[in-house]
Protein backbone atom coordinates (compact mmCIF):
# COMPACT_ATOMS: atom_id res chain seq x y z
CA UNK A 1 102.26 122.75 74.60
CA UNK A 2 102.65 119.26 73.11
CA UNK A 3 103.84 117.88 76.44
CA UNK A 4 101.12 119.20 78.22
CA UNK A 5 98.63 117.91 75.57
CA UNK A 6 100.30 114.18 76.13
CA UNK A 7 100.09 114.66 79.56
CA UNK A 8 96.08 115.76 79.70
CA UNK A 9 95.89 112.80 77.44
CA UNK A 10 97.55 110.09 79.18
CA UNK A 11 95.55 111.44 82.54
CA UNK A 12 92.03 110.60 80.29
CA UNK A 13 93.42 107.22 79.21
CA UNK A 14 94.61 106.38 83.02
CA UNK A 15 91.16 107.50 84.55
CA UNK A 16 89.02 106.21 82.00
CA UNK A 17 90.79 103.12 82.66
CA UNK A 18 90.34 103.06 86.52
CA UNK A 19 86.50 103.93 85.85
CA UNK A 20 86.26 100.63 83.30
CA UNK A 21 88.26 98.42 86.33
CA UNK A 22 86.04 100.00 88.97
CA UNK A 23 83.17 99.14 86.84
CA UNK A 24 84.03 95.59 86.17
CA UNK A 25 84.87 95.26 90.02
CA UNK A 26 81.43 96.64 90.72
CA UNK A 27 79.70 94.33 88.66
CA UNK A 28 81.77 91.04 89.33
CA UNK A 29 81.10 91.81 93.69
CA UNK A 30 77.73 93.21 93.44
CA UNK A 31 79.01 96.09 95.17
CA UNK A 32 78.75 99.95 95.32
CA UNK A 33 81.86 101.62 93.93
CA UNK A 34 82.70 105.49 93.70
CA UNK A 35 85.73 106.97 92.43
CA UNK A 36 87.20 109.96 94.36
CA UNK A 37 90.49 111.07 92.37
CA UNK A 38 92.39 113.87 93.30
CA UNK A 39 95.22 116.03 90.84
CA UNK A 40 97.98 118.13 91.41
CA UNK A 41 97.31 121.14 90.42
CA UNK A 42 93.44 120.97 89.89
CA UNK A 43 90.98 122.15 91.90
CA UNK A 44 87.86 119.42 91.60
CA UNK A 45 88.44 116.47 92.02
CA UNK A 46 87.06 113.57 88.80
CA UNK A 47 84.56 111.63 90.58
CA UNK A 48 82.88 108.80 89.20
CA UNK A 49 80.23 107.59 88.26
CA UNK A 50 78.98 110.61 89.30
CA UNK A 51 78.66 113.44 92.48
CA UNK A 52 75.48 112.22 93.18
CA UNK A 53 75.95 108.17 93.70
CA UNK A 54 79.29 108.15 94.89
CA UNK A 55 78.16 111.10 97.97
CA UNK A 56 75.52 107.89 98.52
CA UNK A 57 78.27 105.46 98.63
CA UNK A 58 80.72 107.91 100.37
CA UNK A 59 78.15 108.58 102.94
CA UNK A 60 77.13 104.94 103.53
CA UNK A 61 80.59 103.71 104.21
CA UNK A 62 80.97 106.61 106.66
CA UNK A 63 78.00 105.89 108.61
CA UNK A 64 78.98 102.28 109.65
CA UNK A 65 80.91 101.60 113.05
CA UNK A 66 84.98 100.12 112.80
CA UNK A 67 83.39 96.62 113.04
CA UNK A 68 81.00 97.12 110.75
CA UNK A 69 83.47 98.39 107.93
CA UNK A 70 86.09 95.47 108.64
CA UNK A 71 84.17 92.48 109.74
CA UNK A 72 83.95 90.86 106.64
CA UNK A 73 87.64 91.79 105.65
CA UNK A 74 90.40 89.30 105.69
CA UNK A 75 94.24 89.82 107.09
CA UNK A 76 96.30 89.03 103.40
CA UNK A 77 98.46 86.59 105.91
CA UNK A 78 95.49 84.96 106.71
CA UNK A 79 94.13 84.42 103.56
CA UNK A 80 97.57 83.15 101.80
CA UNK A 81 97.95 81.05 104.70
CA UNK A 82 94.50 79.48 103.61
CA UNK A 83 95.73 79.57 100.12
CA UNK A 84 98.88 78.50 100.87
CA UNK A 85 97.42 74.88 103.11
CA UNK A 86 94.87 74.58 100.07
CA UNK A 87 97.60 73.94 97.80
CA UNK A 88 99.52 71.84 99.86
CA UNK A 89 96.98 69.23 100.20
CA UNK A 90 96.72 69.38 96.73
CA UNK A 91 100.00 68.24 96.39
CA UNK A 92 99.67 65.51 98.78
CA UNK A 93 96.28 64.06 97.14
CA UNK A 94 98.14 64.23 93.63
CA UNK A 95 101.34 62.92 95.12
CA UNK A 96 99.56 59.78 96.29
CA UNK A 97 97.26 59.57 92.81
CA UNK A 98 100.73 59.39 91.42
CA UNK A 99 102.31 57.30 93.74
CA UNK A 100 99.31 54.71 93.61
CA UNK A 101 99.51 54.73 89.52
CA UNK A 102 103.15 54.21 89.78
CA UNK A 103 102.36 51.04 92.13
CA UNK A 104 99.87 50.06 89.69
CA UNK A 105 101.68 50.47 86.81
CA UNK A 106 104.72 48.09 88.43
CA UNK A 107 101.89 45.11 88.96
CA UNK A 108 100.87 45.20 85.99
CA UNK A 109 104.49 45.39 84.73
CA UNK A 110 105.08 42.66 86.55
CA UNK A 111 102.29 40.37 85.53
CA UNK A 112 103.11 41.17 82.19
CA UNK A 113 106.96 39.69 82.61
CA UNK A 114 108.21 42.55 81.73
CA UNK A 115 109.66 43.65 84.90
CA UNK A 116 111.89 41.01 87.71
CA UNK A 117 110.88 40.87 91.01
CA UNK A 118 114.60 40.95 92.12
CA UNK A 119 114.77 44.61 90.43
CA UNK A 120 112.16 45.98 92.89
CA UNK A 121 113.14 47.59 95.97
CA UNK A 122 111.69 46.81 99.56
CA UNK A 123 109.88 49.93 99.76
CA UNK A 124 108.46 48.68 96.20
CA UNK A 125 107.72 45.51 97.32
CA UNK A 126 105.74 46.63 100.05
CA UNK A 127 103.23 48.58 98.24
CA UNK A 128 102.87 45.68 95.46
CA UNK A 129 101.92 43.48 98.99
CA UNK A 130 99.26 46.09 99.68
CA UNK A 131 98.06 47.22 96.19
CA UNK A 132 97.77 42.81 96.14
CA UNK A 133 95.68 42.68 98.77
CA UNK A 134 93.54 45.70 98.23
CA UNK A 135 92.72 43.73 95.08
CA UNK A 136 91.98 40.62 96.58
CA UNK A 137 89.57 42.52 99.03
CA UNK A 138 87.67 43.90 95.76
CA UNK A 139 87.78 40.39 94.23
CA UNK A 140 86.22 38.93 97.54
CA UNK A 141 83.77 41.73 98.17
CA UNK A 142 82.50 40.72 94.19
CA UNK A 143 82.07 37.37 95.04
CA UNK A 144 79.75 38.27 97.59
């Protein structure tokens, strides 16, 4: 008896649950959502938010052609590819940010005497030519 109480009880928490997510989902897409969800052992099935809307919804969706029901779906591969190339370029943009700072950081280092020109590599070196001339353009373009 007590199992089947905890059972009956843990089926309410589980579909009141799905009805709150469906709800939120519903609100969040603007979209038309109807829960169909079948037992074992039970004859009806729970149907929310109620016979009436989802048999609207239910009907809807079955009335639309295959292109219709899928043309505004995306493949998952697709869209973590997209997700995927999104970040990447993150990375790059931040990876120069921090590669520029770093440059900018040695100049200024190195105006300041606190760090030798000998202890720079060539690679080094070669960005403090550019980051110097970058900021001669600015200076010029100000005098102008």
């Amino acid at each position: 008896m007590t199992r089947n109480s905890n059972e009956s009880q843990r089926k309410a928490r589980r579909i009141t649950s799905l009805s709150k997510q469906a709800n939120d989902l519903s609100t969040l897409c603007a979209i038309p959502i109807g829960l169909i969800i079948f037992s074992p052992g039970e004859t009806s099935p729970t149907i929310w938010p109620n016979d009436d809307e989802t048999k609207v919804i239910v009907t809807r969706y079955l009335s639309h052609t295959e292109n219709e029901k899928f043309k505004n779906s995306v493949k998952l591969e697709t869209y973590l590819s997209s997700k995927l190339e999104e970040k990447e370029n993150n990375i790059r943009k931040t990876e120069k940010r921090n590669k520029a700072k770093k440059i900018e950081i040695t100049f200024n280092r190195l105006y300041e005497g606190k760090v030798n020109i000998f202890d720079l590599d060539a690679t080094e070196i070669n960005e403090l030519l550019k980051l110097s001339s970058l900021i001669q353009d600015k200076l010029e373009d100000r005098k102008k």
